[in-house]
Each structure stands twice: as structure tokens, then as C-alpha cells.
N, C-alpha and C. Protein backbone atom coordinates (compact mmCIF):
# COMPACT_ATOMS: atom_id res chain seq x y z
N UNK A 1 55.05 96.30 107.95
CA UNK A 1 56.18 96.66 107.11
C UNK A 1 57.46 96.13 107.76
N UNK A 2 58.61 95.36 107.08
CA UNK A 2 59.61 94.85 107.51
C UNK A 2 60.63 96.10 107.77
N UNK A 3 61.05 96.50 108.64
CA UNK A 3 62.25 97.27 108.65
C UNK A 3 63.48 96.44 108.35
N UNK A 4 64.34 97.25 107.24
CA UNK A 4 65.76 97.25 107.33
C UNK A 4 66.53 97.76 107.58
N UNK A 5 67.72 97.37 108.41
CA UNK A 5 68.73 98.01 109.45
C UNK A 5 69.67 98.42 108.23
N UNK A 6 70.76 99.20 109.17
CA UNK A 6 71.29 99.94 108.15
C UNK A 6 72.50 99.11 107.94
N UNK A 7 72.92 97.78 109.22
CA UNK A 7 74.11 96.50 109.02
C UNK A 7 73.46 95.71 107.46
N UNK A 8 71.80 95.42 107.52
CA UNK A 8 71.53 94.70 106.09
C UNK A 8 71.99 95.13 105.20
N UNK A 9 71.31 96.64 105.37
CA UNK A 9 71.74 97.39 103.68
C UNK A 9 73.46 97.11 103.60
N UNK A 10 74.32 97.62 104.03
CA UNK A 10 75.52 97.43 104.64
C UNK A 10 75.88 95.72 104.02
N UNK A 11 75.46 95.10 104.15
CA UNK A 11 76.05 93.44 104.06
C UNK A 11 75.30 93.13 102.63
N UNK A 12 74.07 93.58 101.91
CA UNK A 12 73.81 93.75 100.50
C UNK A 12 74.46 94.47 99.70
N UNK A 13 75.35 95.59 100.11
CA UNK A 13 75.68 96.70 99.16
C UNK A 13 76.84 95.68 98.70
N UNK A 14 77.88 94.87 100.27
CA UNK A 14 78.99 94.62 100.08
C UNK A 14 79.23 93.54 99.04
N UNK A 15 77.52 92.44 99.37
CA UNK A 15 77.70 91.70 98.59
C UNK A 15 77.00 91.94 97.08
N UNK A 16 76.77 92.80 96.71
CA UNK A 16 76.67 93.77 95.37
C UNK A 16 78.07 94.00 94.93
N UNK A 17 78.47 94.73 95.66
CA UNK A 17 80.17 94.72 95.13
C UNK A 17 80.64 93.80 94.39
N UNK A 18 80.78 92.65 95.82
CA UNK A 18 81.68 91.75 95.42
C UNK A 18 80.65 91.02 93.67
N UNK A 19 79.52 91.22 93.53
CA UNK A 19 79.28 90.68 92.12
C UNK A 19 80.07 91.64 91.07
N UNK A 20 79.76 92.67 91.21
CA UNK A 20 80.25 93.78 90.34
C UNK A 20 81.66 94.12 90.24
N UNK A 21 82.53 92.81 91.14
CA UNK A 21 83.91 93.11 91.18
C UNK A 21 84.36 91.64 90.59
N UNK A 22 83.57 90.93 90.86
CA UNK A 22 84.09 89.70 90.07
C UNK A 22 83.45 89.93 88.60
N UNK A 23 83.19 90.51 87.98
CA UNK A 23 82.62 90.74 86.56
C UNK A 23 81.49 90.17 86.02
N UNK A 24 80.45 89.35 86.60
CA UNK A 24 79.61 88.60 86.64
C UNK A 24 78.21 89.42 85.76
N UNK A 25 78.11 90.11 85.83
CA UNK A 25 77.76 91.19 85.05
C UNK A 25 78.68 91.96 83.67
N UNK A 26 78.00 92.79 82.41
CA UNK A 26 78.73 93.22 81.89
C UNK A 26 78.82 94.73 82.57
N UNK A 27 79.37 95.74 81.74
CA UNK A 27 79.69 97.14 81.73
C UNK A 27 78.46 97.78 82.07
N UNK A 28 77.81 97.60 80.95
CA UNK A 28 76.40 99.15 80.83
C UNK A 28 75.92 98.48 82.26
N UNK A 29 75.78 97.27 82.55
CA UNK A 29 74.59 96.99 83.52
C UNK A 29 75.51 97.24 84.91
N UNK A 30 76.41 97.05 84.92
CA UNK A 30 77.53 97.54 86.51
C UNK A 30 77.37 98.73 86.61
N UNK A 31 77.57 99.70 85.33
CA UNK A 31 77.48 100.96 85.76
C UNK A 31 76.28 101.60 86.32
N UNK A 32 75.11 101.01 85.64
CA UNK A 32 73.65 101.04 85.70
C UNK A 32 73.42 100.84 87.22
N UNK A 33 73.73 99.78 87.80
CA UNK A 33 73.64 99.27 88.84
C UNK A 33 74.21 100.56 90.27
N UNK A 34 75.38 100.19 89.98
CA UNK A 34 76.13 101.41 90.89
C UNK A 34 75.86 102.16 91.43
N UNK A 35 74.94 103.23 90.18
CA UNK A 35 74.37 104.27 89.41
C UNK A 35 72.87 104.12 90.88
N UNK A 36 72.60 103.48 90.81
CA UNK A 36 70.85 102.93 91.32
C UNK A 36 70.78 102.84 92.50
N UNK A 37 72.13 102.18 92.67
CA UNK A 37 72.29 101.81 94.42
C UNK A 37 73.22 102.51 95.13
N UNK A 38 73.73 103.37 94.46
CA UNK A 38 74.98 104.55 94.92
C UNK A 38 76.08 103.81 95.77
N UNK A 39 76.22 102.66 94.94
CA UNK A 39 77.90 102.15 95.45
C UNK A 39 78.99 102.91 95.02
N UNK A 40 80.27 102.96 95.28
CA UNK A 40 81.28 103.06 95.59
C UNK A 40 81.67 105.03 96.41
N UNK A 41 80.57 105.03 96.86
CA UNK A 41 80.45 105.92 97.99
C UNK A 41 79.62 107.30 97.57
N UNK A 42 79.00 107.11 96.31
CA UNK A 42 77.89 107.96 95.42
C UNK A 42 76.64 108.03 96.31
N UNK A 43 75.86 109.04 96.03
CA UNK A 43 74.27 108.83 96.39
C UNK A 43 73.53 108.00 95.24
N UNK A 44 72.41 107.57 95.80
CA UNK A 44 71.47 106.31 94.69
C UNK A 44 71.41 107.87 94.00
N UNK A 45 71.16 107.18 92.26
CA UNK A 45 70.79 108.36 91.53
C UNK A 45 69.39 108.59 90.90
N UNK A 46 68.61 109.36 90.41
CA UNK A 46 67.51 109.23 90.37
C UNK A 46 67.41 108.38 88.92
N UNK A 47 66.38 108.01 88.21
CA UNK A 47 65.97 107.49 87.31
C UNK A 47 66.64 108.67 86.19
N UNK A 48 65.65 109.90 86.41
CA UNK A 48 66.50 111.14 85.39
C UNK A 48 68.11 111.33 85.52
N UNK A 49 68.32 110.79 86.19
CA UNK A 49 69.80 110.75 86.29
C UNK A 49 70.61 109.89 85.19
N UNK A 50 69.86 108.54 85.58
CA UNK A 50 70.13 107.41 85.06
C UNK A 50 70.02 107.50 83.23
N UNK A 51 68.76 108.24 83.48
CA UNK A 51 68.38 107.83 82.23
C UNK A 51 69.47 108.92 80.90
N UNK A 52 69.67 110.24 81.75
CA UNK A 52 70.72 110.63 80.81
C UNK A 52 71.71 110.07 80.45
N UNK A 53 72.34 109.40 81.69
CA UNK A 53 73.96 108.82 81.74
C UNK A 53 73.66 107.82 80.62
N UNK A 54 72.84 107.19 80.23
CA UNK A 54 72.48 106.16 79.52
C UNK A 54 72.17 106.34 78.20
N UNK A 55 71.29 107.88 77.85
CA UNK A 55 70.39 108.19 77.04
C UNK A 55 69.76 106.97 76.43
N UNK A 56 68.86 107.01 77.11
CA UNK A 56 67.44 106.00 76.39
C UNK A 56 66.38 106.58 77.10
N UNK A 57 65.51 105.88 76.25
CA UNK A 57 63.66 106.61 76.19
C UNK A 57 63.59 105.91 77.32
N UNK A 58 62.57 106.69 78.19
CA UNK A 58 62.12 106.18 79.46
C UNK A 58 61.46 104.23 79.23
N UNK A 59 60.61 104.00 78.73
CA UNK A 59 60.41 102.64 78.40
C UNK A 59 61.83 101.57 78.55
N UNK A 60 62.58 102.15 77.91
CA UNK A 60 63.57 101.51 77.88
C UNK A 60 64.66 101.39 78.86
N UNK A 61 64.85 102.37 79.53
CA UNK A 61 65.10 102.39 81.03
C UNK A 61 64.79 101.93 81.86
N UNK A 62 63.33 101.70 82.04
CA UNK A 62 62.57 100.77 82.76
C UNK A 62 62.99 99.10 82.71
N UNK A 63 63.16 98.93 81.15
CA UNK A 63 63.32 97.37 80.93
C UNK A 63 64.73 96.97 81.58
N UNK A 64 65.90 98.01 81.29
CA UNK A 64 67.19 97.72 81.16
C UNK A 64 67.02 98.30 83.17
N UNK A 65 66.42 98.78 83.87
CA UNK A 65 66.39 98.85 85.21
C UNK A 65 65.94 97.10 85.61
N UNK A 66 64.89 96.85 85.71
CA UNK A 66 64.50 95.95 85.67
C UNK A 66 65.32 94.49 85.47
N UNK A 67 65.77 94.18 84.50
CA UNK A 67 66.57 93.62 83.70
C UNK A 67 67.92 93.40 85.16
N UNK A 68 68.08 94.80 85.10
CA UNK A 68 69.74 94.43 85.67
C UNK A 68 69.18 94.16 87.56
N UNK A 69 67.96 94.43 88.04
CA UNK A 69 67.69 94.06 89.27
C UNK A 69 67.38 92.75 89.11
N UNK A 70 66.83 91.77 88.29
CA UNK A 70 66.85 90.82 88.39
C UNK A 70 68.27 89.76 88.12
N UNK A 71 68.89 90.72 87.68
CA UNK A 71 70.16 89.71 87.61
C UNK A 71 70.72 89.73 88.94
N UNK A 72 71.19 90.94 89.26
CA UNK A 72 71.34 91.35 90.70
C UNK A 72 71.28 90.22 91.33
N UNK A 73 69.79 90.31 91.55
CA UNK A 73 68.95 89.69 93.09
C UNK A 73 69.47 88.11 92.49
N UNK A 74 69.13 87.85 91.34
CA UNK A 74 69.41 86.39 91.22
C UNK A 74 70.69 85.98 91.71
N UNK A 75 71.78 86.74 91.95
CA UNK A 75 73.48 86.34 91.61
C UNK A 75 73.37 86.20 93.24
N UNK A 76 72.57 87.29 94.03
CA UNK A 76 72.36 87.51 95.50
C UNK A 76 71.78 86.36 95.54
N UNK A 77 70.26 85.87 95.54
CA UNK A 77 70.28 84.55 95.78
C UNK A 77 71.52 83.40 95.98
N UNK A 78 72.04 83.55 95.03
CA UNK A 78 72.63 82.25 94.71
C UNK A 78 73.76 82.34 95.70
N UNK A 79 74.41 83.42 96.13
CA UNK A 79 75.07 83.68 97.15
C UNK A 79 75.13 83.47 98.15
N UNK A 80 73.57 83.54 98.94
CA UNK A 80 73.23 83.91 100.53
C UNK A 80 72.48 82.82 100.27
């Protein structure tokens, strides 16, 4: 199992930010995001969390979770 330090998480969150501060993303999915990864000094929230703030059927939560981690990671790629 790879351990991650808590400087990585730390240098992903920041560069999460900085996507979610340059607008590169829309609204529902920034907030979504935020929401998941407990940026701007929140705890990560659970899925039932999520899924109220959102109201959608679990299925659909899943897709629109999904969905916005791959944009994520892609924007991170392209970054690092």
C-alpha cells in the first residue's frame, strides 16, 4: 500500500483550489467537489451529505461524483 503524507494531500488540495479558483469547472461540480474533499477548511462530507445538498437519487450521485473526479484528476494531470 502506498502511503500518503499529509505535505501530498496538502500540495493536491492546494492544487484543487487553484482549479476551482480559476473557474475551470462549473458551479454544481465546484461545490460538489469542495463538498467531497472538504476544501476551504470543511470536513470531507459524506455521500448522504452530498447527496441532500444536491438532492438526487443515489445513481445519480454516483455519476455526477464520478464525473466531477474525473475532471478533477484530468485538470491535475495536466498541471503536474
Amino acid at each position: 500500500m502506498i502511503e500518503i503524507t499529509p505535505q501530498a494531500v496538502e500540495i493536491l488540495c492546494n492544487e484543487i483550489e487553484k482549479i476551482l479558483d480559476h473557474k475551470e469547472i462549473d458551479f454544481d461540480m465546484e461545490k460538489l467537489i469542495r463538498m467531497r474533499y472538504g476544501l476551504d477548511g470543511n470536513p470531507p462530507c459524506s455521500f448522504k451529505e452530498i447527496k441532500q445538498a444536491f438532492n438526487l437519487p443515489q445513481k445519480k450521485l454516483k455519476e455526477k461524483v464520478l464525473l466531477a473526479d474525473r475532471k478533477v484528476f484530468n485538470l491535475l494531470k495536466d498541471r503536474i
